[in-house]
Protein backbone atom coordinates (compact mmCIF):
# COMPACT_ATOMS: atom_id res chain seq x y z
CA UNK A 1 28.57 45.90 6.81
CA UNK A 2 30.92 48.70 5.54
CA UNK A 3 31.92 51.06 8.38
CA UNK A 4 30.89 53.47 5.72
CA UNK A 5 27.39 52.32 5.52
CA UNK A 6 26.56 55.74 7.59
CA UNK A 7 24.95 57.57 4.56
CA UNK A 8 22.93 54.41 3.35
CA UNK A 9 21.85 52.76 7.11
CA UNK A 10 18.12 53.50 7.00
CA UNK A 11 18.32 51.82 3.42
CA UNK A 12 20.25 48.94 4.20
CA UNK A 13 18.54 48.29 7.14
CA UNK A 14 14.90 48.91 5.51
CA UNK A 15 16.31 46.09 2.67
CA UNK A 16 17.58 43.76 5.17
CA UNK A 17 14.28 43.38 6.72
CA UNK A 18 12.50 43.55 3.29
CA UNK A 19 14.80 40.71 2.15
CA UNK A 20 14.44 38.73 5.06
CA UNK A 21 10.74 38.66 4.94
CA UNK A 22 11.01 37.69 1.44
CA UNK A 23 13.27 34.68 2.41
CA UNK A 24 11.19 33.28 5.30
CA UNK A 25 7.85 33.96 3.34
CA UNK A 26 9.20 31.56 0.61
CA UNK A 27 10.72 29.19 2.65
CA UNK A 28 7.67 29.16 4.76
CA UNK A 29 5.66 28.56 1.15
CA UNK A 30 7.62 25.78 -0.51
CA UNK A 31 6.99 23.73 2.44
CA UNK A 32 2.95 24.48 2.07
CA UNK A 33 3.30 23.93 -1.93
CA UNK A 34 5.34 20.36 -1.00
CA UNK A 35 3.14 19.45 1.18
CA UNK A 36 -0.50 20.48 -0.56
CA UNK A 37 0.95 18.60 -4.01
CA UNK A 38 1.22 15.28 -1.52
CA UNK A 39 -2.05 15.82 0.08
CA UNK A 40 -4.74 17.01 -2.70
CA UNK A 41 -4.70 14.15 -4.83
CA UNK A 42 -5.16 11.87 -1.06
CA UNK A 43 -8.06 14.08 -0.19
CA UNK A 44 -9.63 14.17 -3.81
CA UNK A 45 -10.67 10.72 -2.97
CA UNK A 46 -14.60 10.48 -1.10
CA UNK A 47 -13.56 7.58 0.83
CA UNK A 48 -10.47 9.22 2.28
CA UNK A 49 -12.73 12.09 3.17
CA UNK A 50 -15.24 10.44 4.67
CA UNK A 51 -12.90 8.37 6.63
CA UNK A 52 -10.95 10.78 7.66
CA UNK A 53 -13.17 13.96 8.36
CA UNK A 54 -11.22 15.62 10.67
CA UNK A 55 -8.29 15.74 8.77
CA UNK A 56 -10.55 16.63 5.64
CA UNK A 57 -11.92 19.50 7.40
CA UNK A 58 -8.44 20.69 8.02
CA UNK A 59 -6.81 19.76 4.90
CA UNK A 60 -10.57 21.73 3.38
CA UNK A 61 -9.31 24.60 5.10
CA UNK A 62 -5.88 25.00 3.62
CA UNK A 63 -6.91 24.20 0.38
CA UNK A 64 -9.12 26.70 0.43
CA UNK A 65 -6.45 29.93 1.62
CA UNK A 66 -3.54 27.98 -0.21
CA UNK A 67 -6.08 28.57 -3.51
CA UNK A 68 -6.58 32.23 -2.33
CA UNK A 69 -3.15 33.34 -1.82
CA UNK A 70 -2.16 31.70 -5.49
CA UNK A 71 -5.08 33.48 -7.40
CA UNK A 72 -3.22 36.84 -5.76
CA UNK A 73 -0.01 36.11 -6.50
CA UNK A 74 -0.51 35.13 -10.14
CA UNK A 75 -2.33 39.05 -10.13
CA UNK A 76 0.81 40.50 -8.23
CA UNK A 77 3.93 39.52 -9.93
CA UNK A 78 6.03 42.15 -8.36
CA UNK A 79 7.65 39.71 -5.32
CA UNK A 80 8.55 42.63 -3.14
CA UNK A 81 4.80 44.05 -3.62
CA UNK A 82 3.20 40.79 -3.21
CA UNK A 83 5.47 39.71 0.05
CA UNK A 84 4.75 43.10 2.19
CA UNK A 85 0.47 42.00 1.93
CA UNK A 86 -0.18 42.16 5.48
CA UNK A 87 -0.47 38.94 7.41
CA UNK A 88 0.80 36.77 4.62
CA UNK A 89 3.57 35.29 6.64
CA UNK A 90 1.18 33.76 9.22
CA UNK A 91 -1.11 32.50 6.50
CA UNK A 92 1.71 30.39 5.46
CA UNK A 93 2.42 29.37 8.89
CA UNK A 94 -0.55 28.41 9.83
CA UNK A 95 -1.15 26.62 6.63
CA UNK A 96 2.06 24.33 7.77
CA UNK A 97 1.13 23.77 10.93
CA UNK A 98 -2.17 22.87 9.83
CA UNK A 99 -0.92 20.42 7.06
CA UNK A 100 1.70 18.77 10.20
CA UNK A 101 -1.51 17.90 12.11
CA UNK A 102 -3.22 16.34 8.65
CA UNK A 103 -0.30 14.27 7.60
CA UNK A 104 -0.20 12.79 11.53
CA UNK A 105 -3.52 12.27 11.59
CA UNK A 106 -3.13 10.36 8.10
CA UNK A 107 0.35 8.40 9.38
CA UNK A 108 -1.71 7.54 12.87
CA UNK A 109 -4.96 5.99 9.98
CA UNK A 110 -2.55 4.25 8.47
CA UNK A 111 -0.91 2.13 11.31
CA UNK A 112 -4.19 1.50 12.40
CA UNK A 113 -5.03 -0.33 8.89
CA UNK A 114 -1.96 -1.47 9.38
CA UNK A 115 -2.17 -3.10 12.95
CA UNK A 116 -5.66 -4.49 11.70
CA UNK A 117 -3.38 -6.65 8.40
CA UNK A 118 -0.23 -6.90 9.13
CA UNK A 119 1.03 -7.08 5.40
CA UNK A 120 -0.05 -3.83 4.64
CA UNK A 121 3.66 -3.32 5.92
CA UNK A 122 4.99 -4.64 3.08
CA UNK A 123 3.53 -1.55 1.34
CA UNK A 124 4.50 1.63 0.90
CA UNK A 125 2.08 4.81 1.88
CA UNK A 126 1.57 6.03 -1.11
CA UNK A 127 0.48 2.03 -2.24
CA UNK A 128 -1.74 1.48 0.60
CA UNK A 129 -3.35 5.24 0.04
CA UNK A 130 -4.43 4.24 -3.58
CA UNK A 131 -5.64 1.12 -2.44
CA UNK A 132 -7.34 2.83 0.61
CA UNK A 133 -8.88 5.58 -1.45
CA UNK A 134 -10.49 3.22 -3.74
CA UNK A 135 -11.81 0.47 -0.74
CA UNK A 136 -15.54 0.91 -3.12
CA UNK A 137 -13.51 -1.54 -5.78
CA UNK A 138 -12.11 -4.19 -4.57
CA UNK A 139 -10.31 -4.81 -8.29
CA UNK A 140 -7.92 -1.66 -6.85
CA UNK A 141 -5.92 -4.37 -4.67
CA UNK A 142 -5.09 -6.68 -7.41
CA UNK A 143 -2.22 -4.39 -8.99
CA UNK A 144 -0.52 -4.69 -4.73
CA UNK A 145 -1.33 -8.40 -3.97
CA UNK A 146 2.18 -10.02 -4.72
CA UNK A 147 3.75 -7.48 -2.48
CA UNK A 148 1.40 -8.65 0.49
CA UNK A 149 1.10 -12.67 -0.71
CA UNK A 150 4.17 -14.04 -1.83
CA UNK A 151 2.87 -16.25 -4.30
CA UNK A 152 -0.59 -14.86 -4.96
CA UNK A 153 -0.22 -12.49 -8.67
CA UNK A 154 -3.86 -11.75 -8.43
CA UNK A 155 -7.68 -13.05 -7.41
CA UNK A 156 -10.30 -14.41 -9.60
CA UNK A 157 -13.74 -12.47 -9.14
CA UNK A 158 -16.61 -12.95 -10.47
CA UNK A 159 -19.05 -10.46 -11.91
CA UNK A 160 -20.94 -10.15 -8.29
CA UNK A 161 -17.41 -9.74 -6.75
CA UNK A 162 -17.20 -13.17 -5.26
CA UNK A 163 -13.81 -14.19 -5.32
CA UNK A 164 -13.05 -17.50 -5.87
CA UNK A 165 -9.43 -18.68 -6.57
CA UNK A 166 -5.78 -17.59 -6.49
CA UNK A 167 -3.38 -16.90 -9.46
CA UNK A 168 0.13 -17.19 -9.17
CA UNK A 169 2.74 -15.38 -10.88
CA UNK A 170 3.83 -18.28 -13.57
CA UNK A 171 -0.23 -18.73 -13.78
CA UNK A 172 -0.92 -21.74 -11.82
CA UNK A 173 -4.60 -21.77 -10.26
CA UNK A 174 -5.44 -22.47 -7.11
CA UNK A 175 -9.37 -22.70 -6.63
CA UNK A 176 -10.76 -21.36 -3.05
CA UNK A 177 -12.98 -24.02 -1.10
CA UNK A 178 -15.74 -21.78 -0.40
CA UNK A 179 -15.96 -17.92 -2.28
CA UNK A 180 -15.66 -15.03 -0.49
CA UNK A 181 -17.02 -11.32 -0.52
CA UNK A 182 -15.22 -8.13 -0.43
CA UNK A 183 -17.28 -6.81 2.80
CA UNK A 184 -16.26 -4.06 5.60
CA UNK A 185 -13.36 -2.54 5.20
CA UNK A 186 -10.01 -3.92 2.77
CA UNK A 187 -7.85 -4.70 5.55
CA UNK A 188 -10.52 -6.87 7.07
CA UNK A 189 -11.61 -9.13 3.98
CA UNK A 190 -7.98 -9.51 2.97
CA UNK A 191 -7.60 -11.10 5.96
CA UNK A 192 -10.08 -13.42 4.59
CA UNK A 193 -8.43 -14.31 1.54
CA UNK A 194 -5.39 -15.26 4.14
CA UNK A 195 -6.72 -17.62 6.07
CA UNK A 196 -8.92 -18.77 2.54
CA UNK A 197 -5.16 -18.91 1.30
CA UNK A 198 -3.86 -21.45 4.02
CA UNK A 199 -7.08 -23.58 3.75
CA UNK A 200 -6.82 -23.76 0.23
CA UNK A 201 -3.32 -24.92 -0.36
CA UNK A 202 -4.04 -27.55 2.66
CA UNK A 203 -7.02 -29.07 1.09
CA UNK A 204 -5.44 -29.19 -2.34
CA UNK A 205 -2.77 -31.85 -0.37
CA UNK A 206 -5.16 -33.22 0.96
CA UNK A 207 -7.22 -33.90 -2.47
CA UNK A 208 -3.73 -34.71 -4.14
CA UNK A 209 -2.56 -36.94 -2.00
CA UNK A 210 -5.72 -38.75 -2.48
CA UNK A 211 -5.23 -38.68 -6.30
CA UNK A 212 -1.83 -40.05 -5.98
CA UNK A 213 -2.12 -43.63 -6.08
CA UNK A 214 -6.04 -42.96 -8.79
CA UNK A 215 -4.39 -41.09 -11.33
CA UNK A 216 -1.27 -42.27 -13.72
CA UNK A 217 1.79 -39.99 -12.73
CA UNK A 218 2.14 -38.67 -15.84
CA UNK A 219 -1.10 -37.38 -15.60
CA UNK A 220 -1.32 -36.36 -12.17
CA UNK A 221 1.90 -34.00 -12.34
CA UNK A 222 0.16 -31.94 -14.85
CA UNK A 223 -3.09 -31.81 -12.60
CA UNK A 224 -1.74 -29.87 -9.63
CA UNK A 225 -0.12 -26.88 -8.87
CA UNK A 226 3.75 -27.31 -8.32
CA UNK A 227 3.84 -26.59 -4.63
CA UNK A 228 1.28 -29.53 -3.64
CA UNK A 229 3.46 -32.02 -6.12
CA UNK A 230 6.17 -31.54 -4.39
CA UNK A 231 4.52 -32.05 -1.03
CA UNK A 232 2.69 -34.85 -2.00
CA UNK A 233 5.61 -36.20 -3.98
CA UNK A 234 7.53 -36.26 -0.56
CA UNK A 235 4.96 -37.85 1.33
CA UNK A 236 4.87 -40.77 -0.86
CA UNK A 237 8.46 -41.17 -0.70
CA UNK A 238 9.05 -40.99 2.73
CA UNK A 239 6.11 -43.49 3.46
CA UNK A 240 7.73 -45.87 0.26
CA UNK A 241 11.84 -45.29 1.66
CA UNK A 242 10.43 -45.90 5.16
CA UNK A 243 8.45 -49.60 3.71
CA UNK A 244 11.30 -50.63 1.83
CA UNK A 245 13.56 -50.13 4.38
CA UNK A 246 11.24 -52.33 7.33
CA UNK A 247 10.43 -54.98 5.06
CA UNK A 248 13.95 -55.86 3.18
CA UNK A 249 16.09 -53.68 4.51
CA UNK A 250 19.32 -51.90 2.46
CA UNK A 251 18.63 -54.54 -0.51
CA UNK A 252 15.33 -53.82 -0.91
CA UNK A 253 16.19 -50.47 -0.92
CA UNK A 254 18.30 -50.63 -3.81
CA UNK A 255 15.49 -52.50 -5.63
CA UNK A 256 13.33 -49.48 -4.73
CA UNK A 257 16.13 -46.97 -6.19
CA UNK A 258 15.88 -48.96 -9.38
CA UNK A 259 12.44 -48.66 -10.19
């Protein structure tokens, strides 16, 4: 400062602090505000409360003085007034280190759903929260299937929830060989529709490569999904290539290539 501040010290020193409050009060409050706007909509959700109750409790708690403190600053809007209420810097700290312990508590939920399906890596937590928060409706997961299944666009279910095939993005339908039910908890049954996933596709090569030699080609191209053609396709040519070439050798396989 001036080195003729001598007059005006008590006041500049009495603004300093009164400044300086000001300053670490809102700094202190954006970070409550940032976090809050993250967290209400999360703990709006019943099934996020009741699966998370001690963070709910907490989060409960903040809401509530976060609510307070608002309703009495929208009926002080002098700043300087409003900033000197006693004990409001602590309510804001507290409030933070509150929220801290919430959002770990919700990151440490999270890896847990995530260690139980792996592919819930593949989404962001924001995407697994709104699937998470909605675990009563199974139809929530459709919207976030291709970004856990890289070919599966969405599930067919019927009106009891069973689910009962696979749709891929260009539309191709891949029945399941037995239906299965949303039950326990979404990372568990989506699990389910994994391994459902793997038996699926194997016992559609299975059934197509039985269909193969029944069905004109013409016909049988346009009967299965793309994948299993070209599977089955292969087979046949490797076991046809690999006849040709025991039984008449490079000539024969040249009469082969012709047809």
């Amino acid at each position: 400062f001036s080195p003729f501040k001598g007059p005006f010290a008590e006041r500049i020193d009495k603004w300093e602090s009164t400044l300086t409050l000001i300053s670490d009060i809102i700094e202190e409050w954006v970070r409550v505000q940032r976090a809050w706007m993250y967290l209400e909509p999360i703990f709006s959700s019943d099934d996020i409360m009741r699966q998370l109750p001690t963070e709910a409790k907490r989060f409960t708690g903040v809401d509530r003085t976060w609510r307070k403190l608002m309703s009495s600053a929208s009926n002080e809007l002098d700043v300087i007034a409003y900033c000197k209420t006693p004990r409001l810097l602590p309510q804001f700290q507290d409030a933070n280190q509150m929220l801290e312990l919430v959002q770990k508590g919700l990151a440490e939920y999270l890896e847990t759903k995530r260690v139980a399906f792996s592919r819930f890596y593949f989404l962001s937590n924001d995407e697994l929260l709104e699937i998470l928060s909605q675990s009563k409706d199974p139809l929530a997961v459709q919207p976030h299937l291709k970004k856990c299944y890289e070919a599966i666009h969405k599930l067919t279910f019927e009106p009891d929830l069973a689910m009962t095939a696979m749709i891929s993005g260009e539309g191709e339908t891949v029945p399941f060989t037995k239906k299965l039910y949303p039950k326990g908890g979404v990372e568990y049954w989506m699990s389910d529709v994994m391994s459902e996933m793997k038996a699926s596709v194997r016992q559609s090569l299975i059934d197509a490569t039985a269909d193969y030699k029944e069905t004109p080609r013409t016909e049988w191209v346009l009967k299965w999904p793309g994948q299993t053609l070209i599977a089955v396709s292969q087979i046949y040519w490797t076991m046809e290539v690999d006849h040709e070439l025991r039984t008449g050798g490079n000539a024969a396989l040249h009469d082969y290539f012709g047809k």
